[in-house]
Protein backbone atom coordinates (compact mmCIF):
# COMPACT_ATOMS: atom_id res chain seq x y z
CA UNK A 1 97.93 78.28 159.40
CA UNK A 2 100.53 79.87 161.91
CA UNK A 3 99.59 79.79 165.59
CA UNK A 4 99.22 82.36 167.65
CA UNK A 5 101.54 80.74 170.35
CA UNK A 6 104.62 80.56 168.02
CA UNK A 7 106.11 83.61 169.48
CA UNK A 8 107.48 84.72 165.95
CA UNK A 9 106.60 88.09 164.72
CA UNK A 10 107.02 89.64 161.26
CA UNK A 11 107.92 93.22 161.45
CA UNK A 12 107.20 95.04 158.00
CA UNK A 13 108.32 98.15 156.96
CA UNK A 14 106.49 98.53 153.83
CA UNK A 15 107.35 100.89 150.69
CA UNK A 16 107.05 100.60 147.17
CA UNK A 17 110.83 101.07 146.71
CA UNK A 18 111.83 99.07 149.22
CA UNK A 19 110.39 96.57 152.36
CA UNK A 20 111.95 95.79 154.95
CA UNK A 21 111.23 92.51 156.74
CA UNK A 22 112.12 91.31 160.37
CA UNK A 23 111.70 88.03 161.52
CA UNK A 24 111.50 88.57 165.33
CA UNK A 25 111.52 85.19 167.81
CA UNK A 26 111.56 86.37 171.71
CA UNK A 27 113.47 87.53 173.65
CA UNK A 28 114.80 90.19 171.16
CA UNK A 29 116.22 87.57 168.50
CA UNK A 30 116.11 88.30 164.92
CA UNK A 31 115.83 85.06 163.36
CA UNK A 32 116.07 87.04 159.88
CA UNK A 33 116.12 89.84 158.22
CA UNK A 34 115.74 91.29 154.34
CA UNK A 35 114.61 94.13 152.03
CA UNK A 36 112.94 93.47 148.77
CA UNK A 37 114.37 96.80 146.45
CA UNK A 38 111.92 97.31 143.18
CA UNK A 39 113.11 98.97 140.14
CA UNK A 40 111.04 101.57 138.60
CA UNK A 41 108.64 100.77 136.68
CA UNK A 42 105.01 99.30 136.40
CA UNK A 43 103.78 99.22 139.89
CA UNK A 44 101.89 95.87 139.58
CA UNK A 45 105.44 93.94 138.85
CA UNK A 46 106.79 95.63 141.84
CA UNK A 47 103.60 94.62 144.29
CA UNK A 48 104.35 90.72 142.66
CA UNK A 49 108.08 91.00 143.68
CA UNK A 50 106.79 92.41 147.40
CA UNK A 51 104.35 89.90 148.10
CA UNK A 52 106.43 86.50 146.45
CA UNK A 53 109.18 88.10 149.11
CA UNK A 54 106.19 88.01 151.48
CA UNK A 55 104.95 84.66 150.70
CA UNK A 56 107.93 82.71 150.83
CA UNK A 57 108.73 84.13 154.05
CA UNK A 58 105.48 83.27 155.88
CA UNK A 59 106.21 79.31 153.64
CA UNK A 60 109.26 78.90 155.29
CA UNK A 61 108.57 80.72 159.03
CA UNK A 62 105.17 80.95 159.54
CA UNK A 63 104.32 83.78 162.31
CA UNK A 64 102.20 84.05 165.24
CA UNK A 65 101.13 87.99 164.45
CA UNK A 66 103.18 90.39 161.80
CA UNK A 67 103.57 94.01 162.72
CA UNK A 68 103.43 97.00 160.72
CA UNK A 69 103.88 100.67 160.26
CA UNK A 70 100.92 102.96 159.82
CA UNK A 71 100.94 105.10 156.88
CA UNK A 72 102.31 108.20 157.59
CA UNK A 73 101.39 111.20 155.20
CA UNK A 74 103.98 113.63 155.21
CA UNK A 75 104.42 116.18 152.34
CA UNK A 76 105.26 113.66 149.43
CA UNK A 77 101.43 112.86 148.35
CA UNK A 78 103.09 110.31 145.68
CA UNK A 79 105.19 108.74 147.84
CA UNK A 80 102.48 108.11 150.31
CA UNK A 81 100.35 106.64 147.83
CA UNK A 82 103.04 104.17 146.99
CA UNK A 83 103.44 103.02 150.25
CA UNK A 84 99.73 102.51 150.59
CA UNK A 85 99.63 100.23 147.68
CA UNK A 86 102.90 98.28 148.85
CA UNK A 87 100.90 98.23 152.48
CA UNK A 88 97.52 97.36 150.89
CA UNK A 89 99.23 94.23 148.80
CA UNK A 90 100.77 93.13 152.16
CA UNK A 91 97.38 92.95 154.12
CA UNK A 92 95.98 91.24 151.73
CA UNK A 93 98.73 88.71 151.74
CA UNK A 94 98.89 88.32 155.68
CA UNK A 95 94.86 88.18 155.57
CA UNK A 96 95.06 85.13 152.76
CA UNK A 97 97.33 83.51 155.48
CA UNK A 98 95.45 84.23 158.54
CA UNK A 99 98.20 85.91 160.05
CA UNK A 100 97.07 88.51 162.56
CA UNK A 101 98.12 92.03 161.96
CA UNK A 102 99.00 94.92 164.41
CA UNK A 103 99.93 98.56 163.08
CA UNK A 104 102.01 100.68 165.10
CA UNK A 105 102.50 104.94 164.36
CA UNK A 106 106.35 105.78 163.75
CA UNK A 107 106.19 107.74 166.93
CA UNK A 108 104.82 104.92 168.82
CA UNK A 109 107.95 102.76 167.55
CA UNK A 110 110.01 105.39 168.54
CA UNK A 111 108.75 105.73 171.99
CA UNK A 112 109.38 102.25 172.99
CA UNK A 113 112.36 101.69 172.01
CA UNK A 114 114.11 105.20 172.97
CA UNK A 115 111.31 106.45 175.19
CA UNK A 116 111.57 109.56 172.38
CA UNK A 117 108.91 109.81 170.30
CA UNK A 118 111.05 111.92 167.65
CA UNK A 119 114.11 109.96 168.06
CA UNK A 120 115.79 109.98 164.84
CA UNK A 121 117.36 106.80 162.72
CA UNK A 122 120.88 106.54 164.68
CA UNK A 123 119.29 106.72 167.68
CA UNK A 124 117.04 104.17 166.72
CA UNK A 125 120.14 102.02 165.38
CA UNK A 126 121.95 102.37 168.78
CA UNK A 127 118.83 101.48 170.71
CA UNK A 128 118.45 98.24 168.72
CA UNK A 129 121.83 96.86 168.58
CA UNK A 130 121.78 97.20 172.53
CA UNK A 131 118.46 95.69 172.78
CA UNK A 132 118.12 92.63 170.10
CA UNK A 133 120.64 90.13 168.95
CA UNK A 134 120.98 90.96 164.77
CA UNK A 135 121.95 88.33 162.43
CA UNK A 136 125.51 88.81 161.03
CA UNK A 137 125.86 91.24 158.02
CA UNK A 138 125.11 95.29 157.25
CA UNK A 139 121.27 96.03 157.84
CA UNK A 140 119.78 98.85 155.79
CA UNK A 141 117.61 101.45 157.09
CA UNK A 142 114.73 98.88 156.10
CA UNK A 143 115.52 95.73 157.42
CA UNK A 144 116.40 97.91 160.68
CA UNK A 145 113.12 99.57 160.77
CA UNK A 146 110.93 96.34 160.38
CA UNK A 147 113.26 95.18 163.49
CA UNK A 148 112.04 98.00 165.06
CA UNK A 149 108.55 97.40 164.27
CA UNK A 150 108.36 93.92 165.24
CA UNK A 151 110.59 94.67 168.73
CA UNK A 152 107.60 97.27 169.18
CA UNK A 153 104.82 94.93 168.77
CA UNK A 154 106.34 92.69 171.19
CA UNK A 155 107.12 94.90 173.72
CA UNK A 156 103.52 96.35 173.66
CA UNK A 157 102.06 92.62 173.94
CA UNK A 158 104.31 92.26 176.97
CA UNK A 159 102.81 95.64 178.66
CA UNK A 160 99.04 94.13 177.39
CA UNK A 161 99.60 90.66 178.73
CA UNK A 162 100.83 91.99 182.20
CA UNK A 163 98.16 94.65 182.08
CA UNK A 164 95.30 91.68 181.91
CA UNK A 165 96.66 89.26 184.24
């Protein structure tokens, strides 16, 4: 069962076609990063591959909390729906674990890490590699965005821990 006083936190970036998982220990170190990519085909084989990825991870570095990105319906109505089943798999995985899951709006991610909520990807890029220590190696657009998602969460427990005390 992780524990909430770890400090780690999963940022997910979830899709169908590809998640994108962070691995986030504080202050602003990636500990890992990864993307699981799915080939077309039968959905259910490409939820298994998504939530193995998942479940391995949490084996091997169990987190405090995992963070993830709202659904966001824009005009693809298929492409929303497979994200929702990739995100709906993913709950269900962190919920089998226990692990405690926050969900953050893409302009909310945005916001605190630019202070732009329509900051686009390179800006998003630039604002990361200044603000967290990456492991070696190209990131995709994935693995980048579940950094940003987990750099998020912990920047917003920051502001809610000072906020209380």
């Amino acid at each position: 069962m992780p524990s909430a006083n770890n400090g780690l936190i999963l940022g997910i970036d979830p899709g169908l076609a590809s998640t994108g998982f962070a691995l986030l220990s504080e202050p602003n170190l990636v500990l890992a990063c990864s993307t699981v990519v799915t080939r077309p085909g039968r959905d259910g084989e490409r939820l298994v591959a998504i939530t193995a990825h998942l479940r391995r991870l949490l084996d091997d570095n169990p987190p405090g909390e995992a963070s993830l990105e709202e659904l966001f319906m824009g005009r693809n109505a298929t492409s929303a729906v497979a994200v929702a089943q990739a995100r709906g798999a993913i709950l269900a995985v962190l919920e089998e674990r226990g692990v405690p899951v926050f969900e953050y709006k893409p302009s909310q991610v945005k916001v605190i890490l630019t202070g732009y909520g329509n900051a686009d990807k390179a800006q998003i890029a630039r604002m990361l590699a200044a603000q967290v220590k990456v492991p070696e190696g190209k990131l995709d657009e994935h693995a980048r965005d579940a950094i940003a998602i987990a750099l998020c969460h912990a920047r917003s427990r920051r502001f809610t821990r000072a906020a209380i005390s």
